[in-house]
Protein backbone atom coordinates (compact mmCIF):
# COMPACT_ATOMS: atom_id res chain seq x y z
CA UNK A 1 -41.91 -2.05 -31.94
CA UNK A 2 -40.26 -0.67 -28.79
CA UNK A 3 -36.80 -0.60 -27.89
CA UNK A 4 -34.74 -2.54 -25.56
CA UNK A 5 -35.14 -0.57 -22.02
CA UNK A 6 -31.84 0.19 -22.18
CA UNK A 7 -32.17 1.62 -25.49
CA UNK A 8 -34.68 3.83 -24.78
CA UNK A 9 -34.82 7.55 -25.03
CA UNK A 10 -34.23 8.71 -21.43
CA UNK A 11 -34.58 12.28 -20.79
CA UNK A 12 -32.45 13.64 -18.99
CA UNK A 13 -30.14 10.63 -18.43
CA UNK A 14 -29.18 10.32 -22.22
CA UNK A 15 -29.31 14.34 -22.98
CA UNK A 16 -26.42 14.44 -19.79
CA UNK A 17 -24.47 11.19 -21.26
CA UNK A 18 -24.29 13.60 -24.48
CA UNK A 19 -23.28 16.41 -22.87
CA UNK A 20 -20.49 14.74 -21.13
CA UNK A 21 -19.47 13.66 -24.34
CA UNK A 22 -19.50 16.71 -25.52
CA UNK A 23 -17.74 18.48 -23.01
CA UNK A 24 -14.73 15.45 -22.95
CA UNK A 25 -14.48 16.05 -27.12
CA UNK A 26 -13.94 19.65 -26.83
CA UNK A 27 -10.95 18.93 -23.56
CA UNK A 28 -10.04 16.47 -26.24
CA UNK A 29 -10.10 18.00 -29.65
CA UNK A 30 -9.24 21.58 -28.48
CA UNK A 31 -6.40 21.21 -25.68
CA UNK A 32 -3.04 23.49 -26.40
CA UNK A 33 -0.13 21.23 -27.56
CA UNK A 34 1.46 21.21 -24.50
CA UNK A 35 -1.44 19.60 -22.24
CA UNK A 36 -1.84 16.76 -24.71
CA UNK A 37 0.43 13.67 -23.30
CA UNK A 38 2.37 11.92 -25.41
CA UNK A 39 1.63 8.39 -26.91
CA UNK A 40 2.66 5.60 -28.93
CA UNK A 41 2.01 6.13 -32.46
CA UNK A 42 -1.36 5.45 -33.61
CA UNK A 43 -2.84 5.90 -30.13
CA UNK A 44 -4.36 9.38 -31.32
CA UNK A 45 -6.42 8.07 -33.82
CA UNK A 46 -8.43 5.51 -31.62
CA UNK A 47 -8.82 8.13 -29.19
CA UNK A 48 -10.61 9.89 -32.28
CA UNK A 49 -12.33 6.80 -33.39
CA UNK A 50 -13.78 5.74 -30.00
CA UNK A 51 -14.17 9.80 -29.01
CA UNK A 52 -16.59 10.53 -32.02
CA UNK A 53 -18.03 6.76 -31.36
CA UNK A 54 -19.13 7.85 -28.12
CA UNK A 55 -20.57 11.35 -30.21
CA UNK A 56 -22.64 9.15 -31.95
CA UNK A 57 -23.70 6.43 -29.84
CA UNK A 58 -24.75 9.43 -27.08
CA UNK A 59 -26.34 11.41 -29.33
CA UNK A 60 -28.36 8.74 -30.90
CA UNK A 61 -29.60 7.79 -27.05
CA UNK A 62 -30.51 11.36 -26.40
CA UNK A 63 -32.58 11.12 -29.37
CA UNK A 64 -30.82 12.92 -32.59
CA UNK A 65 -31.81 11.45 -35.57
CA UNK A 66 -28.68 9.33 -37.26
CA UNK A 67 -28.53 11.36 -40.64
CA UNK A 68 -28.57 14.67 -39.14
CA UNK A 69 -26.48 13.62 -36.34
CA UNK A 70 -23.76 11.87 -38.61
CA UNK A 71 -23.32 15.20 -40.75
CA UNK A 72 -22.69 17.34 -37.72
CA UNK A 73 -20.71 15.48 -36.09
CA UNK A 74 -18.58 14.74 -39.31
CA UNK A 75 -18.62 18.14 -39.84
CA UNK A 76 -17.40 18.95 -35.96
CA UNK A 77 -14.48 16.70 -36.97
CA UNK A 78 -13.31 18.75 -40.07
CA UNK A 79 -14.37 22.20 -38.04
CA UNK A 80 -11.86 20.96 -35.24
CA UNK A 81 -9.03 19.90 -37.43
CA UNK A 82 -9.20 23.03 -39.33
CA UNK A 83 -9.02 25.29 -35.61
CA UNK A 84 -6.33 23.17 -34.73
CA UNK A 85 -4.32 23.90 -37.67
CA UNK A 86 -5.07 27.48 -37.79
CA UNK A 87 -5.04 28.75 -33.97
CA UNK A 88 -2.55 29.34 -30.92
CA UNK A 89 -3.27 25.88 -29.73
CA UNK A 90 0.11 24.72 -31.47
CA UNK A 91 -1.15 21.44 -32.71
CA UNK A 92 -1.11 20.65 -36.31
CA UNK A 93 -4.78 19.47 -38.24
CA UNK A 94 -4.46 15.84 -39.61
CA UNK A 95 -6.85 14.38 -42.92
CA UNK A 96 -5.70 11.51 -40.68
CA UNK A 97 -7.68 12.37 -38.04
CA UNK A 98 -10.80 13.74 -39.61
CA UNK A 99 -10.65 10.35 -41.27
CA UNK A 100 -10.88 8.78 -37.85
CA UNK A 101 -13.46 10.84 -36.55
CA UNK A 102 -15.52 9.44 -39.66
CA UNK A 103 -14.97 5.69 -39.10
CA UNK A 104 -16.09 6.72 -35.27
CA UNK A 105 -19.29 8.75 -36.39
CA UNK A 106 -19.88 5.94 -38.65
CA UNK A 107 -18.72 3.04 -36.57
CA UNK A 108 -20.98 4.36 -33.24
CA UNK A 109 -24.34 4.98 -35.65
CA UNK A 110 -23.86 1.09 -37.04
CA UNK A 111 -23.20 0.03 -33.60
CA UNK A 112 -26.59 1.78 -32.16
CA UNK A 113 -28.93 0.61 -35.26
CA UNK A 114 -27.61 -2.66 -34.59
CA UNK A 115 -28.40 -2.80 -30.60
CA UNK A 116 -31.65 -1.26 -31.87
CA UNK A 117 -32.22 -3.90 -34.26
CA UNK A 118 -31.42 -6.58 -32.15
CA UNK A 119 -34.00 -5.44 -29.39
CA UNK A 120 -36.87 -6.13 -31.85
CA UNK A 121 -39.51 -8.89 -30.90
């Protein structure tokens, strides 16, 4: 069975989307306390829920396999809270926020297997 085109593995296209994720997540994740703007309550964990969603979705397009994929990225998640609480960026690490990283990791892998599975013949 082959994937919706624009599902498909696509080189270099995908493997850059990643990247770019990549590169926003550590901006995001690793900024000193005084670059990150200030927000409504809440508003910090979707940006961690739809951050790691975007982990996950991109990574899956570039080609990672889910399982492998899902524990690194969960595992980026605790790594980053745990620098955050323990360096000079003067931000605090959050269980909260780990916890939305997960429901992103988890809610962008269900969200690609289900655009996969919907491409099917």
């Amino acid at each position: 069975m082959r994937p919706h085109p624009a599902l498909a593995v696509h080189g270099a296209l995908s493997r850059g989307a990643f990247a770019v994720a990549v590169l926003v997540s550590l901006a995001v994740l690793f900024a000193p306390a005084d670059d990150v703007p200030a927000s409504p309550p809440g508003v910090d964990k979707v940006v961690h829920l739809l951050l790691f969603a975007a982990l996950a979705v991109t990574g899956r397009w570039a080609g990672a396999r889910a399982g492998a994929l899902g524990v690194l990225l969960v595992v980026y998640a605790a790594v980053s809270e745990v620098v955050q609480g323990f360096s000079a960026l003067e931000r605090s690490a959050s269980v909260a926020d780990w916890v939305a990283d997960t429901v992103g990791v988890l809610a962008g892998l269900a969200a690609w297997a289900w655009a996969a599975g919907r491409s099917r013949p």
